[in-house]
PDB file of N, CA and C in Angstrom:
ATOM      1  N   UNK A   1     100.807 248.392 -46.778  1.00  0.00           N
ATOM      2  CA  UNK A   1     100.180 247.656 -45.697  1.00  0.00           C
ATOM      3  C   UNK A   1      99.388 246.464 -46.194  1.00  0.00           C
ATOM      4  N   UNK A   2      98.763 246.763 -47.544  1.00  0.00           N
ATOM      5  CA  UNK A   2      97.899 245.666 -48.087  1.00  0.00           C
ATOM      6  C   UNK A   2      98.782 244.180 -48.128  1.00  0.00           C
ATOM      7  N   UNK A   3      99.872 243.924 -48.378  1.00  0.00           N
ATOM      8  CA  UNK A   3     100.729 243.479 -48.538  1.00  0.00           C
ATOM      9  C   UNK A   3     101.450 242.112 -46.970  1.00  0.00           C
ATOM     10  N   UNK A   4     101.845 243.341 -46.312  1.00  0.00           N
ATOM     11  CA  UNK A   4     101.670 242.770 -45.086  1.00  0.00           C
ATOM     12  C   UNK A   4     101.042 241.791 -44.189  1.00  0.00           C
ATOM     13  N   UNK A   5     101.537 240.591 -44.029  1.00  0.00           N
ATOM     14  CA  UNK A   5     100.980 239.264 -43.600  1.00  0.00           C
ATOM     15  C   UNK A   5     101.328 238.992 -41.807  1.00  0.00           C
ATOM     16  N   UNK A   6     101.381 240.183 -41.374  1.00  0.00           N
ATOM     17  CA  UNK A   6     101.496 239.947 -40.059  1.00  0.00           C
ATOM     18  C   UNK A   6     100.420 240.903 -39.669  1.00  0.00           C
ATOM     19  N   UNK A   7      99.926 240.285 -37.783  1.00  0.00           N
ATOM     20  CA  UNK A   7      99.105 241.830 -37.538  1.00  0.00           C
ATOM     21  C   UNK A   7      99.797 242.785 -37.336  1.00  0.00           C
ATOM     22  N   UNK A   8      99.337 244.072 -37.423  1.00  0.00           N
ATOM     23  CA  UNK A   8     100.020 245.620 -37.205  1.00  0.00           C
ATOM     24  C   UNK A   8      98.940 246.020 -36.595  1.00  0.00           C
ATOM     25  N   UNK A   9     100.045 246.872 -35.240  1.00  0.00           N
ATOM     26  CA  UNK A   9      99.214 247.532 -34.427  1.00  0.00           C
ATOM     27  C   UNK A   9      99.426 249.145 -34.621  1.00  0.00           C
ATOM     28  N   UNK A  10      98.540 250.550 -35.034  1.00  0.00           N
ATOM     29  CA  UNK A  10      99.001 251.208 -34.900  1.00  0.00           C
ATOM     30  C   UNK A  10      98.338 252.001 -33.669  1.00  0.00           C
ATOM     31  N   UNK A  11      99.526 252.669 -33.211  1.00  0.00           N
ATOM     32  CA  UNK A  11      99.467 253.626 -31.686  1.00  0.00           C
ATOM     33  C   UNK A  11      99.404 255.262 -32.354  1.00  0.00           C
ATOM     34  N   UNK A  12      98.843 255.755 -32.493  1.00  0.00           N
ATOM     35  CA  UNK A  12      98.531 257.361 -33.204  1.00  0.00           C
ATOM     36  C   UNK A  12      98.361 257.963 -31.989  1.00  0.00           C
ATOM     37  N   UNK A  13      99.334 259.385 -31.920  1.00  0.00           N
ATOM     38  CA  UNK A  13      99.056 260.291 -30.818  1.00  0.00           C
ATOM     39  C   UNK A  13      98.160 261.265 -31.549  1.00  0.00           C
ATOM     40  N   UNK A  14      97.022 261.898 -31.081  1.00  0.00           N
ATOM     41  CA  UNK A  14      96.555 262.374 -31.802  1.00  0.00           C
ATOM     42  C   UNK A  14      96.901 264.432 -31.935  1.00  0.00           C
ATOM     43  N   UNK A  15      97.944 264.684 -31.083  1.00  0.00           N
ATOM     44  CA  UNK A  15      98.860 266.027 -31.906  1.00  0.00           C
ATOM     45  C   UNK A  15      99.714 265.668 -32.158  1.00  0.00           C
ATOM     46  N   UNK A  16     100.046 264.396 -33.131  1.00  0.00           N
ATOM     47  CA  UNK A  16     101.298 264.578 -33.655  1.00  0.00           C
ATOM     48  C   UNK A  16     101.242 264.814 -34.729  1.00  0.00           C
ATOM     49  N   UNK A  17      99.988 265.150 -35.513  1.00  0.00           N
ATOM     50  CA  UNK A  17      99.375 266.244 -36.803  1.00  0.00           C
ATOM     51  C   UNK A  17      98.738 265.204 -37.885  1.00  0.00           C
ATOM     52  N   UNK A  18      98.244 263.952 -37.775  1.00  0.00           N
ATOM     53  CA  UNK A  18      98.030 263.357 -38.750  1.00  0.00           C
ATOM     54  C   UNK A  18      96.464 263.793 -38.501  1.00  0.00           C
ATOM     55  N   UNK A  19      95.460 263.811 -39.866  1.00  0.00           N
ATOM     56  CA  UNK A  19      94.334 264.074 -40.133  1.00  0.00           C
ATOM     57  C   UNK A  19      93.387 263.172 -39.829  1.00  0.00           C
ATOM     58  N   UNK A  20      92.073 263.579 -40.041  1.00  0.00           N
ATOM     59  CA  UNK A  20      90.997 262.108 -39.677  1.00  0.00           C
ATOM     60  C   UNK A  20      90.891 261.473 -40.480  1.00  0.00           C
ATOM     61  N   UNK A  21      91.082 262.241 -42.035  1.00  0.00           N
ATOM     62  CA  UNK A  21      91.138 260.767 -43.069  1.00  0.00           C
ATOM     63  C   UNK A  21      92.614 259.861 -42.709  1.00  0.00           C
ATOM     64  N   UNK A  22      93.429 260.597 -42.598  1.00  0.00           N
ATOM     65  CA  UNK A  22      94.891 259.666 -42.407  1.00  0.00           C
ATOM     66  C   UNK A  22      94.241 258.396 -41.118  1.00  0.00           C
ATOM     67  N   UNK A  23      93.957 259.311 -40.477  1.00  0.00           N
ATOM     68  CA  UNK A  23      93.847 257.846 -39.460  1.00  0.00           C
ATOM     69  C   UNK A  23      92.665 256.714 -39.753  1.00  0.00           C
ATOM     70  N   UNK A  24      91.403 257.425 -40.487  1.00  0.00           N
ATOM     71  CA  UNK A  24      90.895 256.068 -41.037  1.00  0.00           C
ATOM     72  C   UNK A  24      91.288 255.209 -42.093  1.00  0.00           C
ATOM     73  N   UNK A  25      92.245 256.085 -42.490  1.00  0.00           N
ATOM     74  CA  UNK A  25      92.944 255.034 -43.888  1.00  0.00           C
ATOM     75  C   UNK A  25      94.040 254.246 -42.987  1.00  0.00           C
ATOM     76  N   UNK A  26      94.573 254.428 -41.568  1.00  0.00           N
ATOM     77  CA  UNK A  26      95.498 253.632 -41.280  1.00  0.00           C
ATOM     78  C   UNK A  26      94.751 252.485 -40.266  1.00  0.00           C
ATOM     79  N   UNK A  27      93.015 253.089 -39.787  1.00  0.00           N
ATOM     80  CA  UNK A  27      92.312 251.942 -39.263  1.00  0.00           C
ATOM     81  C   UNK A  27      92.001 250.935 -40.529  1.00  0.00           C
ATOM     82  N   UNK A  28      91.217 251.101 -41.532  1.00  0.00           N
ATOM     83  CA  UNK A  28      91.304 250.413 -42.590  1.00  0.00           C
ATOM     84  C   UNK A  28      92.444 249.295 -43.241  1.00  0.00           C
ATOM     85  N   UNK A  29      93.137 249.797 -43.263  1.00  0.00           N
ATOM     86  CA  UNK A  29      94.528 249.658 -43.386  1.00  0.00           C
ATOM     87  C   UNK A  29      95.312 248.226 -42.503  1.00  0.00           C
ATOM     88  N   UNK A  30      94.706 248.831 -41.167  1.00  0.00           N
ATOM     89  CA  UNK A  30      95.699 247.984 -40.419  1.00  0.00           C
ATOM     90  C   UNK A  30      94.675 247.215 -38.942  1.00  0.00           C
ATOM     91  N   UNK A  31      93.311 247.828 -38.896  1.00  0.00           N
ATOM     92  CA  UNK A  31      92.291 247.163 -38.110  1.00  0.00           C
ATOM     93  C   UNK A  31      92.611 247.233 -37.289  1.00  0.00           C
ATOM     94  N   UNK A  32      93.566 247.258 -36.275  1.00  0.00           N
ATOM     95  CA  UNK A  32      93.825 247.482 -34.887  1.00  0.00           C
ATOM     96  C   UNK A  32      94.217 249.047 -34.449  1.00  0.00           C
ATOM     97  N   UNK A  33      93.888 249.793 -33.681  1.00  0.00           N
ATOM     98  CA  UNK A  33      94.236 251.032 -33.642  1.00  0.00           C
ATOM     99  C   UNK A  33      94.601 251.590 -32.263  1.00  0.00           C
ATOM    100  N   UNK A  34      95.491 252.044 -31.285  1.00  0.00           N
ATOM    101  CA  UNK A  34      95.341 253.103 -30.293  1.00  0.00           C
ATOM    102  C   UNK A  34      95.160 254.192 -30.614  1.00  0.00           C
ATOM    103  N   UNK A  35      94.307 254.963 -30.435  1.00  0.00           N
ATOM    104  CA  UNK A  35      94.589 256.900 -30.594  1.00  0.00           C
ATOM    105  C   UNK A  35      94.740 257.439 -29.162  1.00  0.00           C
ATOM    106  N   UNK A  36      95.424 258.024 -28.861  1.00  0.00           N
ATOM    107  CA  UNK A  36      95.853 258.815 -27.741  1.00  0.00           C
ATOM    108  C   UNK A  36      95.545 260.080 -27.516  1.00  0.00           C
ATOM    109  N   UNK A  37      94.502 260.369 -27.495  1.00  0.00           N
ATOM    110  CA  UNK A  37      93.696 261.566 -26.925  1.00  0.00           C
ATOM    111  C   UNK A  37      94.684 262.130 -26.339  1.00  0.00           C
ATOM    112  N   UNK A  38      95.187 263.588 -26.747  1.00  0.00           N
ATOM    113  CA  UNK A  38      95.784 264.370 -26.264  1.00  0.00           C
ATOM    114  C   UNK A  38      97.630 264.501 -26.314  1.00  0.00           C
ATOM    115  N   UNK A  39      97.853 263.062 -26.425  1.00  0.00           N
ATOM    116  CA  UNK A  39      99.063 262.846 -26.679  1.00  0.00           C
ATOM    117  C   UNK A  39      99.639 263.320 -27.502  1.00  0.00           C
ATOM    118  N   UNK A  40     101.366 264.143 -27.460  1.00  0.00           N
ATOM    119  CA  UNK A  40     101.986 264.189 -28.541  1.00  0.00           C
ATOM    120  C   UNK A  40     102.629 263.387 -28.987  1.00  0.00           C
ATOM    121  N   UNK A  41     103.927 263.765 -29.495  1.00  0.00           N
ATOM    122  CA  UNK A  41     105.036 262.352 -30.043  1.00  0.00           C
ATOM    123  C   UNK A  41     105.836 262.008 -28.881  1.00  0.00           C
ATOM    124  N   UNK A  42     106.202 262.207 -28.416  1.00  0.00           N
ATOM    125  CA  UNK A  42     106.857 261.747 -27.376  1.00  0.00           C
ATOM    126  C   UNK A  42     106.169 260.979 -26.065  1.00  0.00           C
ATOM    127  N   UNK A  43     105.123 261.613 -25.486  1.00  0.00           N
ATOM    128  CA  UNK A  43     104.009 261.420 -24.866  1.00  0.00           C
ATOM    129  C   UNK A  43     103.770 259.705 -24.790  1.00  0.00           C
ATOM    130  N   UNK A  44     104.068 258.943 -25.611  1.00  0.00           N
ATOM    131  CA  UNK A  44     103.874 257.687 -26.193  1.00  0.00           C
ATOM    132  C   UNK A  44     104.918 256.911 -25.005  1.00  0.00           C
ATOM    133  N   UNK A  45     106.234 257.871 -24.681  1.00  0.00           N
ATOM    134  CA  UNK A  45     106.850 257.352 -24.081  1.00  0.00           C
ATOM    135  C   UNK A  45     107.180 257.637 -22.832  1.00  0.00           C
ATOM    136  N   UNK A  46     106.727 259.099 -22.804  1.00  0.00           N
ATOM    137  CA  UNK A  46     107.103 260.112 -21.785  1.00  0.00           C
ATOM    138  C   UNK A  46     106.245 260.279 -20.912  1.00  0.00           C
ATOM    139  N   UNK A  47     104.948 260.282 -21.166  1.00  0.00           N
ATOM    140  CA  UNK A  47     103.657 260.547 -20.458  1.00  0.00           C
ATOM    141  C   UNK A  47     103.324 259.488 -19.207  1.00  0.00           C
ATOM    142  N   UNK A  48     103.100 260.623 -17.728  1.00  0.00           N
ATOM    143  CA  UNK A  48     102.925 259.881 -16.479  1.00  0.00           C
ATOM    144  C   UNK A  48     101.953 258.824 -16.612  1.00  0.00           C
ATOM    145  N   UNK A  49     101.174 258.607 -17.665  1.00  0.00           N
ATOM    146  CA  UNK A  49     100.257 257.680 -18.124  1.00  0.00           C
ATOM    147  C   UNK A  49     100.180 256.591 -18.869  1.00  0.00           C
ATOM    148  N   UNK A  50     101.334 256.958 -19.602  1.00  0.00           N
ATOM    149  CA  UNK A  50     101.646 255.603 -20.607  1.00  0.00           C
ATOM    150  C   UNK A  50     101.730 254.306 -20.131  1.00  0.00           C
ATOM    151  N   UNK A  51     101.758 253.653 -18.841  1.00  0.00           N
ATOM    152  CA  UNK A  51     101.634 252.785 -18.378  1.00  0.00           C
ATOM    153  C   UNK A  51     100.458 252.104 -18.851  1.00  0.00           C
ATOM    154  N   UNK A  52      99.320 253.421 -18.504  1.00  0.00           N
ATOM    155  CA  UNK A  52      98.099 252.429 -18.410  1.00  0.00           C
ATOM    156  C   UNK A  52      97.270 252.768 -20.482  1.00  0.00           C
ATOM    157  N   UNK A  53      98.021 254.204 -20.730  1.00  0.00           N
ATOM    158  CA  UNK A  53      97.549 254.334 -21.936  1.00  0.00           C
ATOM    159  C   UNK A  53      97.620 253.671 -23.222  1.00  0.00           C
ATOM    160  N   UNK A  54      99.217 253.676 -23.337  1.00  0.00           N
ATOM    161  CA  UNK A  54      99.810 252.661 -23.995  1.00  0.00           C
ATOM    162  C   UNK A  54     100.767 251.361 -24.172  1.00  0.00           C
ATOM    163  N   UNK A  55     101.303 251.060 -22.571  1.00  0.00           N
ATOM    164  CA  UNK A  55     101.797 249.674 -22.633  1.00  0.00           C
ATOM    165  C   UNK A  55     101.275 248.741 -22.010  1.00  0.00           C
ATOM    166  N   UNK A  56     100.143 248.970 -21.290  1.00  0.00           N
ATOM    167  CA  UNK A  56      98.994 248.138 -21.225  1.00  0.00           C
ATOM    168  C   UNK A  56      98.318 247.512 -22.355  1.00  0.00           C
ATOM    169  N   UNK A  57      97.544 248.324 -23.142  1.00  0.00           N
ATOM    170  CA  UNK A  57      96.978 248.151 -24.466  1.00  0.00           C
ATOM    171  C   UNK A  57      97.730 247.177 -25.273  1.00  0.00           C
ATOM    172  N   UNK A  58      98.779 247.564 -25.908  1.00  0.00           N
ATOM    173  CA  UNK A  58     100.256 246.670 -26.355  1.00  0.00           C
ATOM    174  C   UNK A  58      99.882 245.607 -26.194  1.00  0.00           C
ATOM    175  N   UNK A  59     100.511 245.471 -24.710  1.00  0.00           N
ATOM    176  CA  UNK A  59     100.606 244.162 -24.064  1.00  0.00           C
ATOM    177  C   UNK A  59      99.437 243.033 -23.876  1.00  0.00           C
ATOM    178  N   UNK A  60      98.145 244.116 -24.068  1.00  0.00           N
ATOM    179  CA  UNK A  60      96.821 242.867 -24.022  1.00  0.00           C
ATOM    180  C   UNK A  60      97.096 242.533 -25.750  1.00  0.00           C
ATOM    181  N   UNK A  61      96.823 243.472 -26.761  1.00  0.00           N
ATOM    182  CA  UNK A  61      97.059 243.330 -27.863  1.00  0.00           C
ATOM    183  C   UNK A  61      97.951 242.162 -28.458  1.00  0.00           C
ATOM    184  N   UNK A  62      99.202 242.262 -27.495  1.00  0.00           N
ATOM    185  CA  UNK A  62     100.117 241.114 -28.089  1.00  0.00           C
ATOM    186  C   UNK A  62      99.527 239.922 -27.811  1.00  0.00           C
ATOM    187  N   UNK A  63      99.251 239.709 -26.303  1.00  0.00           N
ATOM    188  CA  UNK A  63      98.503 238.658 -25.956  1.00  0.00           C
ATOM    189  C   UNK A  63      97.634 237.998 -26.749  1.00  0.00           C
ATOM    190  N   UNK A  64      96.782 238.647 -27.391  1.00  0.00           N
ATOM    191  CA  UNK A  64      95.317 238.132 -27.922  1.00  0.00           C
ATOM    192  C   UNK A  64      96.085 237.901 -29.495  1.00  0.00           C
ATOM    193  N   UNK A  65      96.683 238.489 -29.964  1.00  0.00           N
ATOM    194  CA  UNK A  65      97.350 238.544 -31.281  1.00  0.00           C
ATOM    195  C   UNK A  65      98.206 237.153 -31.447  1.00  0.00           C
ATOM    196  N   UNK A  66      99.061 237.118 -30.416  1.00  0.00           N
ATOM    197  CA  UNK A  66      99.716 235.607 -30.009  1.00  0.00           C
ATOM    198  C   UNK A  66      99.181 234.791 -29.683  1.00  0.00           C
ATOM    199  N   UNK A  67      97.639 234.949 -29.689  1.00  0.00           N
ATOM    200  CA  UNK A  67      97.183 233.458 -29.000  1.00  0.00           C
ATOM    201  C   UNK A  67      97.337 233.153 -27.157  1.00  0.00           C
ATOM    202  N   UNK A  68      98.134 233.553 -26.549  1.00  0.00           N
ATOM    203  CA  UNK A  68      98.700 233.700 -25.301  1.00  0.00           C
ATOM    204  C   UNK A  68      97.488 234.307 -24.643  1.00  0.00           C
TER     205      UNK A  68
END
């Protein structure tokens, strides 16, 4: 990731088993973060909520990231 010259957004469901150090090494890492309270892996896509949970977020994200 250090490496990486674009922004990265990461979206973490938080049962899809990664730890609390994992996810501060991937806030660190990558400075932008969703965590999804409650969400599993699929959930990201599947969930009656993802509208407002995660392709909302995204979509402001891209915005502000693009300049737009």
């Amino acid at each position: 990731y250090t490496e990486v010259r674009v922004p990265i957004l990461a979206v973490i469901s938080e049962l899809f088993g990664m730890k609390a150090a994992d996810i501060d090494l991937v806030k660190r890492l990558t400075g932008d973060v969703i965590i999804l309270n409650g969400y599993g892996h699929l959930d990201v896509y599947a969930n009656p909520n993802n509208v407002k949970d995660v392709n909302e977020p995204v979509r402001n994200w891209l915005h502000r990231v693009g300049g737009q």
